[in-house]
PDB file of N, CA and C in Angstrom:
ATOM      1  N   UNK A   1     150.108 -48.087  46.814  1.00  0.00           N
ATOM      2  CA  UNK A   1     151.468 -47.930  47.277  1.00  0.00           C
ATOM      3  C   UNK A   1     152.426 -48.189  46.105  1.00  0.00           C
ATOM      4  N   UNK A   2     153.262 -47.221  46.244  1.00  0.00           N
ATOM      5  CA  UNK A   2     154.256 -47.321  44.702  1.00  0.00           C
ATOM      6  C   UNK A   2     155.225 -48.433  45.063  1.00  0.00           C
ATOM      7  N   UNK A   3     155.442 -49.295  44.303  1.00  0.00           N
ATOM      8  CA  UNK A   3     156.286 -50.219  44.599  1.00  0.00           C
ATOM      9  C   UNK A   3     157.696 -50.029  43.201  1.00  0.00           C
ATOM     10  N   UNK A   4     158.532 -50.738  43.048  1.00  0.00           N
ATOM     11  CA  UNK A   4     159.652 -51.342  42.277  1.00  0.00           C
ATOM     12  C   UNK A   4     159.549 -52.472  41.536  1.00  0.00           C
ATOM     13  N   UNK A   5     159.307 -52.915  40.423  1.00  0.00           N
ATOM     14  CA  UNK A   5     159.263 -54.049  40.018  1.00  0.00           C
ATOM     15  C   UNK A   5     160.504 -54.796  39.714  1.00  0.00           C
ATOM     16  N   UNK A   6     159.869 -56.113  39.978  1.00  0.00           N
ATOM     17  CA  UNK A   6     161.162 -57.280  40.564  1.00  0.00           C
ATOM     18  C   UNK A   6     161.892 -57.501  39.289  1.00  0.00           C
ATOM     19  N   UNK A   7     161.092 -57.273  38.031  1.00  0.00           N
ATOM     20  CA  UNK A   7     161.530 -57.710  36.616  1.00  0.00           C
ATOM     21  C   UNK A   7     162.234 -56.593  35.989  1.00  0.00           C
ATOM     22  N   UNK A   8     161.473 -55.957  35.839  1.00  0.00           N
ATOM     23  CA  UNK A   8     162.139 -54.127  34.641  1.00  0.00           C
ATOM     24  C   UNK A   8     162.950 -52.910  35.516  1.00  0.00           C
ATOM     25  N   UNK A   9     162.616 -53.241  37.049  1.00  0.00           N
ATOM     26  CA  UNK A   9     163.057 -52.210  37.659  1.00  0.00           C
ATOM     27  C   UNK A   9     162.171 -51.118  37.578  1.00  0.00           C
ATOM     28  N   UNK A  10     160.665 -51.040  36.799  1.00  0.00           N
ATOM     29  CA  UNK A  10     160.375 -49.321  36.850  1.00  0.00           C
ATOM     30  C   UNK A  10     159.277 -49.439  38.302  1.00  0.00           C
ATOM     31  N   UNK A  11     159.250 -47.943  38.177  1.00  0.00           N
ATOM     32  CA  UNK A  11     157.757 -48.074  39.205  1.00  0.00           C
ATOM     33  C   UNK A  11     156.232 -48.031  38.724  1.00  0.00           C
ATOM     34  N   UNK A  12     155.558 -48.457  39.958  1.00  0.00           N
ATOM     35  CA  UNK A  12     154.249 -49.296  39.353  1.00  0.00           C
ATOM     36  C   UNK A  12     153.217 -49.044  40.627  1.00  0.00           C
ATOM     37  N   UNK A  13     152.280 -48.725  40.711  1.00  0.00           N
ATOM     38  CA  UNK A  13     150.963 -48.622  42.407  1.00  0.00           C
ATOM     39  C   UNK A  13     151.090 -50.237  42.429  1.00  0.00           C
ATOM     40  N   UNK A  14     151.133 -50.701  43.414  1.00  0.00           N
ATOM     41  CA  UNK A  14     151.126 -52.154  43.618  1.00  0.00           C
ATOM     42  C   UNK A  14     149.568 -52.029  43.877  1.00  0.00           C
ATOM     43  N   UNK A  15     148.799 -53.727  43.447  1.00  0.00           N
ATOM     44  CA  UNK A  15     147.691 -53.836  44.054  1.00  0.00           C
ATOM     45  C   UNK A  15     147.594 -55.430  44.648  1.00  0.00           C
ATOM     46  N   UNK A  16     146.780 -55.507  45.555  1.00  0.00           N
ATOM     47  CA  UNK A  16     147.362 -57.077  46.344  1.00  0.00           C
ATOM     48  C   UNK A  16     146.902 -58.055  45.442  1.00  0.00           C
ATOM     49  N   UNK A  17     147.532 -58.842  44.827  1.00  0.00           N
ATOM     50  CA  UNK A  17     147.667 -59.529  44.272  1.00  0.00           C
ATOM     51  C   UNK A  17     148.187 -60.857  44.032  1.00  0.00           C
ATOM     52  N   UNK A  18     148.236 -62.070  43.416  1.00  0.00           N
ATOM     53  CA  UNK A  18     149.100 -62.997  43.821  1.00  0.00           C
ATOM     54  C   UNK A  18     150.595 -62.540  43.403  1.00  0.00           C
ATOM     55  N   UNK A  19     150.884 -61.856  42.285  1.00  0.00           N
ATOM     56  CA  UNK A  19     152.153 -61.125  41.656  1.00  0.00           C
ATOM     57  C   UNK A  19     152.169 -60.283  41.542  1.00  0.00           C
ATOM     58  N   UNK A  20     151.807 -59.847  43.013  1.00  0.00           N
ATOM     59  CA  UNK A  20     151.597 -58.054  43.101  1.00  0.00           C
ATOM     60  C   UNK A  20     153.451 -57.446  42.720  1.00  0.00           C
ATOM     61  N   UNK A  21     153.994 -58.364  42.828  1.00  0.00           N
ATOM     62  CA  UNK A  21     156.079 -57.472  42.765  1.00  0.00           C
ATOM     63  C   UNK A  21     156.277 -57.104  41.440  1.00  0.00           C
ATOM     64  N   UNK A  22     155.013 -57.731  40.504  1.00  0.00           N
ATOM     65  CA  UNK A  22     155.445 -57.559  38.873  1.00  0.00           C
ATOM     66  C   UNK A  22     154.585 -56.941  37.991  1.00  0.00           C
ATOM     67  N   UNK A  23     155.214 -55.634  37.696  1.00  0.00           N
ATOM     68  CA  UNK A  23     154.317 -54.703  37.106  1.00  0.00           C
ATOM     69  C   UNK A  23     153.330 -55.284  35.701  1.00  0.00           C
ATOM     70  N   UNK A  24     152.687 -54.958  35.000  1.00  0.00           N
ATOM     71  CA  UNK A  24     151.500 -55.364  33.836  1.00  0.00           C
ATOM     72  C   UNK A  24     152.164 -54.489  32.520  1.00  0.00           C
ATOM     73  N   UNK A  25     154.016 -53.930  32.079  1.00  0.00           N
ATOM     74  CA  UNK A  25     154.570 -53.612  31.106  1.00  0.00           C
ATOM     75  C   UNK A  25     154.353 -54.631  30.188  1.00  0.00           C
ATOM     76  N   UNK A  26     153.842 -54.551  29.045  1.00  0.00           N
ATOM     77  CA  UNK A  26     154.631 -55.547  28.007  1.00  0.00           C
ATOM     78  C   UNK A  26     156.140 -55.242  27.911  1.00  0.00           C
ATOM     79  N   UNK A  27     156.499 -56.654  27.948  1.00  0.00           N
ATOM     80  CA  UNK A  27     158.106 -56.757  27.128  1.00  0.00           C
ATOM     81  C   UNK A  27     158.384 -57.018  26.106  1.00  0.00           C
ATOM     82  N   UNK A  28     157.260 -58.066  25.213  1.00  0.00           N
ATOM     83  CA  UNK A  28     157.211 -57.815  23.917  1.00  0.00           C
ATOM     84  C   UNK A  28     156.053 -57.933  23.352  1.00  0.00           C
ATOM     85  N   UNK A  29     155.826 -58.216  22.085  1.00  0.00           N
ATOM     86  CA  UNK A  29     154.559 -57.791  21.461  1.00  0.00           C
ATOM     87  C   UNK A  29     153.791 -58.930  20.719  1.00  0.00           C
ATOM     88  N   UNK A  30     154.927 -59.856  20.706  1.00  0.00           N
ATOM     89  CA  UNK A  30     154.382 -60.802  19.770  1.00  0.00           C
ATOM     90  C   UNK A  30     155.404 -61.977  20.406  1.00  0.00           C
ATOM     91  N   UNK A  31     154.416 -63.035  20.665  1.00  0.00           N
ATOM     92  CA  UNK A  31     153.004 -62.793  21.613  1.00  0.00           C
ATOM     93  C   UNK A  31     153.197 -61.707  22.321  1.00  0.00           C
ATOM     94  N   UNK A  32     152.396 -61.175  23.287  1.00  0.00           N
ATOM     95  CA  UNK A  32     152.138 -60.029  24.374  1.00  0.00           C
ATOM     96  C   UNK A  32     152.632 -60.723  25.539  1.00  0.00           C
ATOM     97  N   UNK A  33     154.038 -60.763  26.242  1.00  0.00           N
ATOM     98  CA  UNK A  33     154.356 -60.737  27.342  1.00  0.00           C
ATOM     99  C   UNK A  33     154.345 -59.786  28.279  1.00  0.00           C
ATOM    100  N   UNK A  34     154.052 -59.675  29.308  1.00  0.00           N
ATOM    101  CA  UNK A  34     154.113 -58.706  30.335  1.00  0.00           C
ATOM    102  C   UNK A  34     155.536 -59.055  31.372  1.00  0.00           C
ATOM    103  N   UNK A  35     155.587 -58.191  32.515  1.00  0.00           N
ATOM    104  CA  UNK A  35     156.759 -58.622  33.148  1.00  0.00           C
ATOM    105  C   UNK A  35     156.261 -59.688  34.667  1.00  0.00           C
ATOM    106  N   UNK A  36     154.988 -59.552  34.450  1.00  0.00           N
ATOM    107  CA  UNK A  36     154.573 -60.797  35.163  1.00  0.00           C
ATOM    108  C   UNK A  36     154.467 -62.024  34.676  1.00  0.00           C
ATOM    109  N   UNK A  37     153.923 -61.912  33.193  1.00  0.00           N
ATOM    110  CA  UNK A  37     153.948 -63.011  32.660  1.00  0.00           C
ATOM    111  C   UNK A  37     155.690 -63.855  32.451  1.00  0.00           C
ATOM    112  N   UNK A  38     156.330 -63.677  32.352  1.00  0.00           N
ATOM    113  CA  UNK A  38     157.615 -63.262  32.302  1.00  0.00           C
ATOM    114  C   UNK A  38     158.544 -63.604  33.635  1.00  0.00           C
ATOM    115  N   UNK A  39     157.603 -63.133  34.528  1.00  0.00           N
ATOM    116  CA  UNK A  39     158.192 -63.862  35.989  1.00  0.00           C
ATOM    117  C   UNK A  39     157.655 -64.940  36.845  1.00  0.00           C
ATOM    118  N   UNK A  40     156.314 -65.212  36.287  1.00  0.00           N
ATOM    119  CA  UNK A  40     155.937 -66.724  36.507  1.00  0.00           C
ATOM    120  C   UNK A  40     156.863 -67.199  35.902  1.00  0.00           C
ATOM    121  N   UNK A  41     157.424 -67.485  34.729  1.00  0.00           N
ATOM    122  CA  UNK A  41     157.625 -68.403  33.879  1.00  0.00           C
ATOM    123  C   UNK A  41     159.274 -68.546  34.746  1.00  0.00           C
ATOM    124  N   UNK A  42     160.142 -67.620  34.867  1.00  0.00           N
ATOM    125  CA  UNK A  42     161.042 -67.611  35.099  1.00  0.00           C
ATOM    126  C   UNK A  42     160.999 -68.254  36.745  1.00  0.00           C
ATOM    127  N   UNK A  43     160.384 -68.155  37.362  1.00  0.00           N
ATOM    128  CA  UNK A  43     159.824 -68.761  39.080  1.00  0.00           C
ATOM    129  C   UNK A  43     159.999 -70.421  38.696  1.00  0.00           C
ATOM    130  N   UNK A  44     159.221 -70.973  37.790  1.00  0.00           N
ATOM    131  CA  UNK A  44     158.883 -72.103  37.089  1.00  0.00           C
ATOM    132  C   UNK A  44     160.098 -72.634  36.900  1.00  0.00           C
ATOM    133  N   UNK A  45     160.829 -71.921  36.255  1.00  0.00           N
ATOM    134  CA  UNK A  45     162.130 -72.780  35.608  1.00  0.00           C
ATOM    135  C   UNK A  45     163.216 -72.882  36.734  1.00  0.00           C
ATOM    136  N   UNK A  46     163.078 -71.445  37.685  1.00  0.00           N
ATOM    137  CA  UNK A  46     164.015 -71.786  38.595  1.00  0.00           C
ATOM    138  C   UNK A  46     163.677 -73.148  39.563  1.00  0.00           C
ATOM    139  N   UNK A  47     162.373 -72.798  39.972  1.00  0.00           N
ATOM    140  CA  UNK A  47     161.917 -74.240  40.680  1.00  0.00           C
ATOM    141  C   UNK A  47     162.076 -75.723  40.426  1.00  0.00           C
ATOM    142  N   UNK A  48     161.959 -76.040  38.749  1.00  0.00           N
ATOM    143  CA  UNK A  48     162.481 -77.097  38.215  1.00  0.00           C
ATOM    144  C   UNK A  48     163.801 -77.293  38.066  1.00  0.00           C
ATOM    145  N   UNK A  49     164.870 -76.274  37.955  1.00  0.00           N
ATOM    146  CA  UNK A  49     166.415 -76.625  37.978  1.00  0.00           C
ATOM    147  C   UNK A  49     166.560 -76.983  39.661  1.00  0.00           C
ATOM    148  N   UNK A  50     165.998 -75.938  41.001  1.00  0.00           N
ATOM    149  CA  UNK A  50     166.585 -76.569  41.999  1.00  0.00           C
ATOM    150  C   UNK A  50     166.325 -77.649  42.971  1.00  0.00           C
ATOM    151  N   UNK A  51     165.135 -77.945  42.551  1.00  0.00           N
ATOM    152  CA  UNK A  51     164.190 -79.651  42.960  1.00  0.00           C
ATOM    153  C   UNK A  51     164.232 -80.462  41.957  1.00  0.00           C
ATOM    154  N   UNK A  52     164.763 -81.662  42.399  1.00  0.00           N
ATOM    155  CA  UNK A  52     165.144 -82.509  41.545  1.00  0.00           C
ATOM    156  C   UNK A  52     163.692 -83.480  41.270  1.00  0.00           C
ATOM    157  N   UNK A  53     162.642 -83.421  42.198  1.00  0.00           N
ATOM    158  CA  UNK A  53     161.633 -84.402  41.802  1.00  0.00           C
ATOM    159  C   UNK A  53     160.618 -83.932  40.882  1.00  0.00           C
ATOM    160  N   UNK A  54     160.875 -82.272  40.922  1.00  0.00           N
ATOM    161  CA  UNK A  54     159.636 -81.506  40.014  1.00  0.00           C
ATOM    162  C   UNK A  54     160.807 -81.565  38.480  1.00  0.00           C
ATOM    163  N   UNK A  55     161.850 -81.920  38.157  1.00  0.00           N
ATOM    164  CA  UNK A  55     162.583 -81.780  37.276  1.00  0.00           C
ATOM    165  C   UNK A  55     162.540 -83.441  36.656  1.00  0.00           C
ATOM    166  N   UNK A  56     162.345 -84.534  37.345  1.00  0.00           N
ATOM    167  CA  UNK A  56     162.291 -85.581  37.512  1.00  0.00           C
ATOM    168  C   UNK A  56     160.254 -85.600  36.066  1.00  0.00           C
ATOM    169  N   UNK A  57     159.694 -84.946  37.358  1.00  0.00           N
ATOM    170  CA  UNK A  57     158.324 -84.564  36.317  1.00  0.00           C
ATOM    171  C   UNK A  57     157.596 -84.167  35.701  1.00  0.00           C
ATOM    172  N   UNK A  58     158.938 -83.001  35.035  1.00  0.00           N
ATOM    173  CA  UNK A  58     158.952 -81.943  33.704  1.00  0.00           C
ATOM    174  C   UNK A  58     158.873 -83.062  32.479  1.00  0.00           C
ATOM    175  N   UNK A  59     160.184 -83.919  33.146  1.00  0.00           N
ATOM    176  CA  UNK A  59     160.538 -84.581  31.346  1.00  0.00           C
ATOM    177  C   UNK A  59     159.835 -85.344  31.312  1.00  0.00           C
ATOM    178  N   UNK A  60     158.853 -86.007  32.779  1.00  0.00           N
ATOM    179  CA  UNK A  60     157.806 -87.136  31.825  1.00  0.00           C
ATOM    180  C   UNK A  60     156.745 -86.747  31.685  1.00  0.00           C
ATOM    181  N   UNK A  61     156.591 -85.147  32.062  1.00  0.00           N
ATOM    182  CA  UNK A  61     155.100 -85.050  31.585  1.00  0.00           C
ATOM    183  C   UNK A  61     155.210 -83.822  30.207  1.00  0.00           C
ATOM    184  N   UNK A  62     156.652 -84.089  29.596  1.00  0.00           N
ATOM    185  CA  UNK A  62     156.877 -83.423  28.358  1.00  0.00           C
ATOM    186  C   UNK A  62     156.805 -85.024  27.309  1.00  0.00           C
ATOM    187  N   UNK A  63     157.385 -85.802  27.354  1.00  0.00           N
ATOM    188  CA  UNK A  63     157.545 -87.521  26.543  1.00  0.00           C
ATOM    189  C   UNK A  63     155.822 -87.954  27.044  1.00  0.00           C
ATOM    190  N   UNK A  64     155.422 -87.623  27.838  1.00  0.00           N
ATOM    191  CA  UNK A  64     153.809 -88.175  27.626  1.00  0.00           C
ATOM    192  C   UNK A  64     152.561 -87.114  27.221  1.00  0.00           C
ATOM    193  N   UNK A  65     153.197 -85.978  27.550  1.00  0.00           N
ATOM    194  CA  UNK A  65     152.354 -84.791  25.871  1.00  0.00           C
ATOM    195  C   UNK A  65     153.063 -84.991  24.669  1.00  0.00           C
ATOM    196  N   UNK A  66     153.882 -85.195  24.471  1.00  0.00           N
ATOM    197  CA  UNK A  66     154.472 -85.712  22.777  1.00  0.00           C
ATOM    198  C   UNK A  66     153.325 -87.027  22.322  1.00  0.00           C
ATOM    199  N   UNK A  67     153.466 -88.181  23.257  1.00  0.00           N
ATOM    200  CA  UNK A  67     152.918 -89.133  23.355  1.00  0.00           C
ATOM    201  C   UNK A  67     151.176 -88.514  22.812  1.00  0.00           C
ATOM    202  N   UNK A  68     150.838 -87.994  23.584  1.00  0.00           N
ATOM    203  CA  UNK A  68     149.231 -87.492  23.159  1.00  0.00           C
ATOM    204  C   UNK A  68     149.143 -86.893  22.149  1.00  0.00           C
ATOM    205  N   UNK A  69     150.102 -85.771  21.883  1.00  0.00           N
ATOM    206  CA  UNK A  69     149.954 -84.953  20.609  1.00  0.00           C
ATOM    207  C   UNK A  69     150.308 -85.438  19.444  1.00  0.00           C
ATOM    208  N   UNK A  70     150.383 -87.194  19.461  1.00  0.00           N
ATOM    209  CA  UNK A  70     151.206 -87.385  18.194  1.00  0.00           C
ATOM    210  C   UNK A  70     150.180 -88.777  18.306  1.00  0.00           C
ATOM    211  N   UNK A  71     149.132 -89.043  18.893  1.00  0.00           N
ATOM    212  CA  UNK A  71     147.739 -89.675  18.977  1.00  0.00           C
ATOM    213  C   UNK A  71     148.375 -91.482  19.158  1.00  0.00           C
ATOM    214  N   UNK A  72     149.407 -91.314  19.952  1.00  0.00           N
ATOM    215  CA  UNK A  72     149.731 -92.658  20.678  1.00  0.00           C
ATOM    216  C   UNK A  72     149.268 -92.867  21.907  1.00  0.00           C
ATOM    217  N   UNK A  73     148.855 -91.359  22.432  1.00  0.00           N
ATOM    218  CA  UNK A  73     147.852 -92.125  23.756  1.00  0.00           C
ATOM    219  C   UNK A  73     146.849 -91.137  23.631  1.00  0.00           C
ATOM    220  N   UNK A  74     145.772 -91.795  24.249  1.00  0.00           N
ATOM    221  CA  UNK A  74     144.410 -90.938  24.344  1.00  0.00           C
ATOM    222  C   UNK A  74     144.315 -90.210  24.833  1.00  0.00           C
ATOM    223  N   UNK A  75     143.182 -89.029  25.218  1.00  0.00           N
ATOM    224  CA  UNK A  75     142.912 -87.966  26.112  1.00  0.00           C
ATOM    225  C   UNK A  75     143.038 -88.338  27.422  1.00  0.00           C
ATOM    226  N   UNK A  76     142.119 -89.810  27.521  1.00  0.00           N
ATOM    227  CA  UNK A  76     141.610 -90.576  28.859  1.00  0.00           C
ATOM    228  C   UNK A  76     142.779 -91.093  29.699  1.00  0.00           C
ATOM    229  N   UNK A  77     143.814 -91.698  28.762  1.00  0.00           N
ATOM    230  CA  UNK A  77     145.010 -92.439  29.554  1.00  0.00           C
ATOM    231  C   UNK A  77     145.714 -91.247  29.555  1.00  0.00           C
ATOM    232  N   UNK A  78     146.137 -90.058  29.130  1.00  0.00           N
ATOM    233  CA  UNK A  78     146.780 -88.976  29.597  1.00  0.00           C
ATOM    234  C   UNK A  78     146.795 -88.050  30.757  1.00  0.00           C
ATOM    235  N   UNK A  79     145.156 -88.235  31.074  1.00  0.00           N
ATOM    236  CA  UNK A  79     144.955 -87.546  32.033  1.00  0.00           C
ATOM    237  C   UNK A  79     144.901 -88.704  33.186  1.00  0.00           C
ATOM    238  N   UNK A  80     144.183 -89.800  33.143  1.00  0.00           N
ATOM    239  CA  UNK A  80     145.131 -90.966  34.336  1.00  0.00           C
ATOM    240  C   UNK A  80     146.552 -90.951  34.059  1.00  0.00           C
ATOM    241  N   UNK A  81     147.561 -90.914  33.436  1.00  0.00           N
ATOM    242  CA  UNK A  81     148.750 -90.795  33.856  1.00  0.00           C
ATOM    243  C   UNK A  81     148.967 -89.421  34.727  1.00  0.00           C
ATOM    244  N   UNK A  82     148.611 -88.755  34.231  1.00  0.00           N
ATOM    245  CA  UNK A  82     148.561 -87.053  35.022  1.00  0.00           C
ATOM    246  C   UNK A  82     148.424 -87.278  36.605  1.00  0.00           C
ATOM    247  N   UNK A  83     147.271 -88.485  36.740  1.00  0.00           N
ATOM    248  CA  UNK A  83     146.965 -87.942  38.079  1.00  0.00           C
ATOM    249  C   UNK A  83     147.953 -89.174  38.744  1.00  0.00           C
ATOM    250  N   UNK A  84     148.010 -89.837  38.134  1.00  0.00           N
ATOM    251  CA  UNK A  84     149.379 -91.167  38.737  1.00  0.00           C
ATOM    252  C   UNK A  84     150.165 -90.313  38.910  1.00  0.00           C
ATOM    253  N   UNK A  85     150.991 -89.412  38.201  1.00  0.00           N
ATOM    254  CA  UNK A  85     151.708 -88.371  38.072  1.00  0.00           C
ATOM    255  C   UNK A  85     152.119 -87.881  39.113  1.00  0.00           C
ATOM    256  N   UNK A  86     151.048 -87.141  39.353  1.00  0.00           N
ATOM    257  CA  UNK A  86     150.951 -85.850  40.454  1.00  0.00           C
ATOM    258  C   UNK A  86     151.478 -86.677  42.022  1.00  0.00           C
ATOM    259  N   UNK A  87     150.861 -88.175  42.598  1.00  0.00           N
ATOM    260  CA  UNK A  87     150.469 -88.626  43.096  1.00  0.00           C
ATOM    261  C   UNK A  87     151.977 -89.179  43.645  1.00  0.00           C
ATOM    262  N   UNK A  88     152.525 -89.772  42.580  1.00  0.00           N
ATOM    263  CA  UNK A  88     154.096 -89.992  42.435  1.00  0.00           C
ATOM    264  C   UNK A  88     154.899 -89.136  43.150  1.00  0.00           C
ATOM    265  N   UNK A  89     154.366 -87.626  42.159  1.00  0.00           N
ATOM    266  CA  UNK A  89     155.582 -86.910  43.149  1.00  0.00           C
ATOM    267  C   UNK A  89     155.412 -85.977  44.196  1.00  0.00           C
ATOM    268  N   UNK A  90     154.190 -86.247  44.879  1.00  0.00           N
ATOM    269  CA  UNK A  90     153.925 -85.936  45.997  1.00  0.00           C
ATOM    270  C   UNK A  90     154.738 -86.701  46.873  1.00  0.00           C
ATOM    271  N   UNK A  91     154.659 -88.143  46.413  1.00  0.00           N
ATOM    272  CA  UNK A  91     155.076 -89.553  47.195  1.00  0.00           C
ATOM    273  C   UNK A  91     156.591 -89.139  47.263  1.00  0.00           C
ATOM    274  N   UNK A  92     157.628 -88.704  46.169  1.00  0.00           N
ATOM    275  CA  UNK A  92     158.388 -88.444  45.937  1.00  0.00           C
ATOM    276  C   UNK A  92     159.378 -86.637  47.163  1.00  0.00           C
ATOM    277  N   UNK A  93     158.066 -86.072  47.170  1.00  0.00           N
ATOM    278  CA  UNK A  93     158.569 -84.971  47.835  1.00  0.00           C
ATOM    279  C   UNK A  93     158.595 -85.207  49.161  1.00  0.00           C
ATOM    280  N   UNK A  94     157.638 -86.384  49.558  1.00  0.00           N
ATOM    281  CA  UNK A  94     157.670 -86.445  51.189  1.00  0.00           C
ATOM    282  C   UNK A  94     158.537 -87.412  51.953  1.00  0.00           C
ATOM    283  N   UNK A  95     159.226 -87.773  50.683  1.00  0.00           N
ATOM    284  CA  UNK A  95     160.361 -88.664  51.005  1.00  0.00           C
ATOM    285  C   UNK A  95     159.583 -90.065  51.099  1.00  0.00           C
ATOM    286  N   UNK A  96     158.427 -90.721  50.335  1.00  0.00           N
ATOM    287  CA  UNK A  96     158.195 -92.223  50.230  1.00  0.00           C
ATOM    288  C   UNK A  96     159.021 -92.361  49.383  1.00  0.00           C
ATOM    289  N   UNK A  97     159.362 -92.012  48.362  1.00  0.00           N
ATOM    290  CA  UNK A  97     159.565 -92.564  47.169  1.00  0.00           C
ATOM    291  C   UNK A  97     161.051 -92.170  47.151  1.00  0.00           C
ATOM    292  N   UNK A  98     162.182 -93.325  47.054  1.00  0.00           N
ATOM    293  CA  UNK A  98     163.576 -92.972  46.318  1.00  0.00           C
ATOM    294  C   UNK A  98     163.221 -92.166  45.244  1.00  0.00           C
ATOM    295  N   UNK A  99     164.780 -91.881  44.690  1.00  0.00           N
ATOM    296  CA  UNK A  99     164.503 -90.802  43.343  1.00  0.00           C
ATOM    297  C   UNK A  99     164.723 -91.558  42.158  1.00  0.00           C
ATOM    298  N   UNK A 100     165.380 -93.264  42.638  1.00  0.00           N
ATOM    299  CA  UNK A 100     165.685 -93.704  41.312  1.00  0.00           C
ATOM    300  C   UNK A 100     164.062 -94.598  40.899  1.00  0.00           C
ATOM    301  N   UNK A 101     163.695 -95.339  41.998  1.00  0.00           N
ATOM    302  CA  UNK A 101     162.260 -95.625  42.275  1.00  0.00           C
ATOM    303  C   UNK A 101     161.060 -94.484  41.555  1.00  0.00           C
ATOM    304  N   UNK A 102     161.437 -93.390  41.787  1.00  0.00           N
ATOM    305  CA  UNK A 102     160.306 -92.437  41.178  1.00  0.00           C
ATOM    306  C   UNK A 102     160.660 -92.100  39.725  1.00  0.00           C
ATOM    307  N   UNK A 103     161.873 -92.630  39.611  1.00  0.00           N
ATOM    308  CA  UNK A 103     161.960 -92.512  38.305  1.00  0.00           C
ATOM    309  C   UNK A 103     161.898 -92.788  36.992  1.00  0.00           C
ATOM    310  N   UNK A 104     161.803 -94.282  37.622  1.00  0.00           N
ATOM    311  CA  UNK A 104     161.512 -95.187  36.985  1.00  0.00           C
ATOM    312  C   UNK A 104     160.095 -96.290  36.741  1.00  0.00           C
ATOM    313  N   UNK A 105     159.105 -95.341  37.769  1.00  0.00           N
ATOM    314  CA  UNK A 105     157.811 -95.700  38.545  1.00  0.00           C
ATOM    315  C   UNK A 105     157.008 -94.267  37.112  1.00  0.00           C
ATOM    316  N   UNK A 106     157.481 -93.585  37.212  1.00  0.00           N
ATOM    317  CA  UNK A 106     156.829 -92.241  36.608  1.00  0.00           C
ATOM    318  C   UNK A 106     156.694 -92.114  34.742  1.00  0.00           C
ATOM    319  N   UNK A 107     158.214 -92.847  34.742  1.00  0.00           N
ATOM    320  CA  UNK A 107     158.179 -92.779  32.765  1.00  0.00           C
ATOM    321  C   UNK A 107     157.511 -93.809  32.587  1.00  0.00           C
ATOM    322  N   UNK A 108     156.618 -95.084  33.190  1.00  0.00           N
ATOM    323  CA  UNK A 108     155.901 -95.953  32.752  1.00  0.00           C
ATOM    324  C   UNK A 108     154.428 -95.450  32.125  1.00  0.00           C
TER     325      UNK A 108
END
């Protein structure tokens, strides 16, 4: 079925897919973006500007990959913070957790 893509506007046979709305064009070349690749990313960023708890655990799980990549914390304590992490802002989305509480619970 010919569909419209959500990104470039051209047409494209849709196939069912998880991002079946976004055609497989590159947009550029270097690296090789496509217009799916391209609209995950953009899904991503919108999601983190309009939830404040997934924006809350962008920046600490950007200051605790700095932290790893710069060999102040290990593989092992990175990935237990990860899953403290995750765990947090689950706690955080279902409404256990205040936002100043998760916020200050999460950059530790």
């Amino acid at each position: 079925m010919p569909v419209k893509c959500r990104n470039c506007g051209r047409w494209f046979i849709m196939k069912h897919t998880t991002f079946s709305h976004y055609c497989k064009r590159l947009i550029s070349s270097n690296p090789p973006k496509s217009c799916r690749d391209n609209a995950m990313r953009h899904n991503f960023t919108e999601k983190i500007k309009n939830d404040p708890v997934w924006e809350i655990y962008n920046r600490a799980y950007k200051q605790h990959y700095a932290r790893f990549m710069k060999k102040k914390m290990s593989k092992s304590e990175f990935a237990e913070w990860g899953e403290y992490a995750i765990q947090l802002r689950q706690k955080a989305a279902d409404g256990e957790l205040e936002m100043g509480e998760y916020q200050r619970l999460i950059r530790i």
